[in-house]
N, C-alpha and C. Protein backbone atom coordinates (compact mmCIF):
# COMPACT_ATOMS: atom_id res chain seq x y z
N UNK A 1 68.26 53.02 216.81
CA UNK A 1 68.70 53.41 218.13
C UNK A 1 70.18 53.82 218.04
N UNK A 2 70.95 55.03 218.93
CA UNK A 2 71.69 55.31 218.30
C UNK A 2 72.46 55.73 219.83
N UNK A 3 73.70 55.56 220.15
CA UNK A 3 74.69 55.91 221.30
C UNK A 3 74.32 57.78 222.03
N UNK A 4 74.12 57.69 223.08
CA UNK A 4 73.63 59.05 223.55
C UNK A 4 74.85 59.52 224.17
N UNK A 5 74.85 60.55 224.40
CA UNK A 5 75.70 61.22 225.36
C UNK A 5 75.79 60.52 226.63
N UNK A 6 74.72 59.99 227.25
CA UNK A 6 74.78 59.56 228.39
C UNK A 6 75.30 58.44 228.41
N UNK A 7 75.27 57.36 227.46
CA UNK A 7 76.28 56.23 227.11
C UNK A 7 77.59 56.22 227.56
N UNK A 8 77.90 56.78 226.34
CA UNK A 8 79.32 57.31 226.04
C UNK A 8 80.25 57.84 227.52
N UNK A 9 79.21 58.69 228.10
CA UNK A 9 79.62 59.41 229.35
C UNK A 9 80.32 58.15 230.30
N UNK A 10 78.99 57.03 230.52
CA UNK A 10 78.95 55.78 231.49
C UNK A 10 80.19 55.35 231.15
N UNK A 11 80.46 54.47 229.69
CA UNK A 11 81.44 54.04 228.92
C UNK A 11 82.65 54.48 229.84
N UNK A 12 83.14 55.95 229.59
CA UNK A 12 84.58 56.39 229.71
C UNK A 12 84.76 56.59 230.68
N UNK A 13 83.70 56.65 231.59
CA UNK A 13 83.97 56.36 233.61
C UNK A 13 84.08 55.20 233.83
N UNK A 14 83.54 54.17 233.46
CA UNK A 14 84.60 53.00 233.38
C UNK A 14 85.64 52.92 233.15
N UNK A 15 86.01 53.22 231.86
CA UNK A 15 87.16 52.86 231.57
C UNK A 15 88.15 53.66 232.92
N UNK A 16 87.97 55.18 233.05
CA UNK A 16 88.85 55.56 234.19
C UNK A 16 88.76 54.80 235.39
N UNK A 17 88.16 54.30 235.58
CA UNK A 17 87.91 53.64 237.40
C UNK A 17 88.46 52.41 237.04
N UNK A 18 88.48 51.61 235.83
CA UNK A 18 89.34 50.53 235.51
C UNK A 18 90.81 50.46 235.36
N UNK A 19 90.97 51.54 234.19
CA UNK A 19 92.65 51.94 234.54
C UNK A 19 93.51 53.12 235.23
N UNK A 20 92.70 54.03 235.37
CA UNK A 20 92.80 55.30 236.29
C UNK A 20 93.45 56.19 235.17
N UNK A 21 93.43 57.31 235.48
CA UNK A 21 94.41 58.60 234.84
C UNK A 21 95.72 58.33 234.47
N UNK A 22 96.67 58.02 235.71
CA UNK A 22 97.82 57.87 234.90
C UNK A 22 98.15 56.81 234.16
N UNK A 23 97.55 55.67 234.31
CA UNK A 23 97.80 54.58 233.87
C UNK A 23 96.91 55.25 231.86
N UNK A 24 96.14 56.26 231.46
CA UNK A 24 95.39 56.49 230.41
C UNK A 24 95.93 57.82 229.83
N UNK A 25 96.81 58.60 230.71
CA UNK A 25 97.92 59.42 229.98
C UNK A 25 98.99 58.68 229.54
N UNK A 26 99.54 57.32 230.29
CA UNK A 26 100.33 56.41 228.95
C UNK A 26 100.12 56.11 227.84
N UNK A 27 98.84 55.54 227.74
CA UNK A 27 98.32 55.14 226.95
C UNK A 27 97.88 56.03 225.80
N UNK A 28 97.96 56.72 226.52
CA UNK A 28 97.58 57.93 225.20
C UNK A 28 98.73 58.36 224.88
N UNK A 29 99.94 58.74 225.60
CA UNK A 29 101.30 59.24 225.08
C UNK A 29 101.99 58.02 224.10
N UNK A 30 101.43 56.69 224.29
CA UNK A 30 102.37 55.66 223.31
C UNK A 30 101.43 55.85 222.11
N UNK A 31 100.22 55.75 222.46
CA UNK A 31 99.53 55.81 221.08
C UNK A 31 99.90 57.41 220.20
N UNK A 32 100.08 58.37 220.70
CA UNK A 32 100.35 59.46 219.93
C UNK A 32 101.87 59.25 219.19
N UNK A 33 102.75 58.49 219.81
CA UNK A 33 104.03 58.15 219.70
C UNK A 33 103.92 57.69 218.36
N UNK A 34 103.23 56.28 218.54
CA UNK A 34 102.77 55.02 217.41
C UNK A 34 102.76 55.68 215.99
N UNK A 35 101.57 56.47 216.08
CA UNK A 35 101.20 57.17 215.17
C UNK A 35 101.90 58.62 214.90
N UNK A 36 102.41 58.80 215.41
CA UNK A 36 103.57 59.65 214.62
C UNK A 36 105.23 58.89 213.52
N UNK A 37 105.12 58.07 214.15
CA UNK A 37 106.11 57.04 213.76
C UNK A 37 105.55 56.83 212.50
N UNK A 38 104.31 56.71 212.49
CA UNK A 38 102.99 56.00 211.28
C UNK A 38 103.50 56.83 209.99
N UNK A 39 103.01 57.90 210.90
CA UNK A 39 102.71 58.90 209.26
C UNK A 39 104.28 59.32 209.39
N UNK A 40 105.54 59.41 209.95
CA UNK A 40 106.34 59.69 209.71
C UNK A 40 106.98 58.55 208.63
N UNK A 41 106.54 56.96 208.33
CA UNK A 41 106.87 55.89 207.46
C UNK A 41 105.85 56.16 206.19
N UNK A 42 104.75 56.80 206.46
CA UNK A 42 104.21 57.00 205.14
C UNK A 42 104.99 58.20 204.28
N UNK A 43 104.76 59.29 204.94
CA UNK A 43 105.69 60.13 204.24
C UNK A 43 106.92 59.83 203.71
N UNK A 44 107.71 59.18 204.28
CA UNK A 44 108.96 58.47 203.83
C UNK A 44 108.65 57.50 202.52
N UNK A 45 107.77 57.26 202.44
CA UNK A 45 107.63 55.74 201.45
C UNK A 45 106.80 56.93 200.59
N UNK A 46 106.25 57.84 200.65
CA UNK A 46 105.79 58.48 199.51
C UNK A 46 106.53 59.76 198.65
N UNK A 47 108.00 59.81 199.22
CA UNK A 47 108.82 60.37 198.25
C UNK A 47 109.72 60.23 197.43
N UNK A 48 109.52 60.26 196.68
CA UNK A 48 110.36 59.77 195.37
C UNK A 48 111.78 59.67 195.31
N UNK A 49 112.07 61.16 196.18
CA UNK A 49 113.69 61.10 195.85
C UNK A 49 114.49 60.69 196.65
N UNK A 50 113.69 59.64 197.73
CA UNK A 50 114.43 58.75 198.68
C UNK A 50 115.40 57.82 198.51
N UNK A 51 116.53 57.55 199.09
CA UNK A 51 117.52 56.82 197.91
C UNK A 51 116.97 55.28 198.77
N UNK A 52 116.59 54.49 198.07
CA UNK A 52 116.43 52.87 198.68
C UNK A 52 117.87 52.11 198.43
């Protein structure tokens, strides 16, 4: 048995009616933040000619 479209659909109308729009454009702007920070520390730690 396997997650349908119609699931998924139910799922993420919850979630909006739980935290609403703007409260889930934060959430999405810190998480894009997070993870830029992320791969901006990997890249850093994967070049060599970084002076430590």
């Amino acid at each position: 048995m396997s997650i349908g479209f119609w699931q998924i659909l139910v799922v993420l109308l919850i979630i909006v009616l739980i935290f609403g729009t703007s409260r889930m454009k934060s959430m999405g702007s810190d998480l894009g933040k997070a993870l830029k920070g992320f791969k901006k520390e990997i890249k850093e730690e994967d070049d060599p000619n970084r002076d430590s």
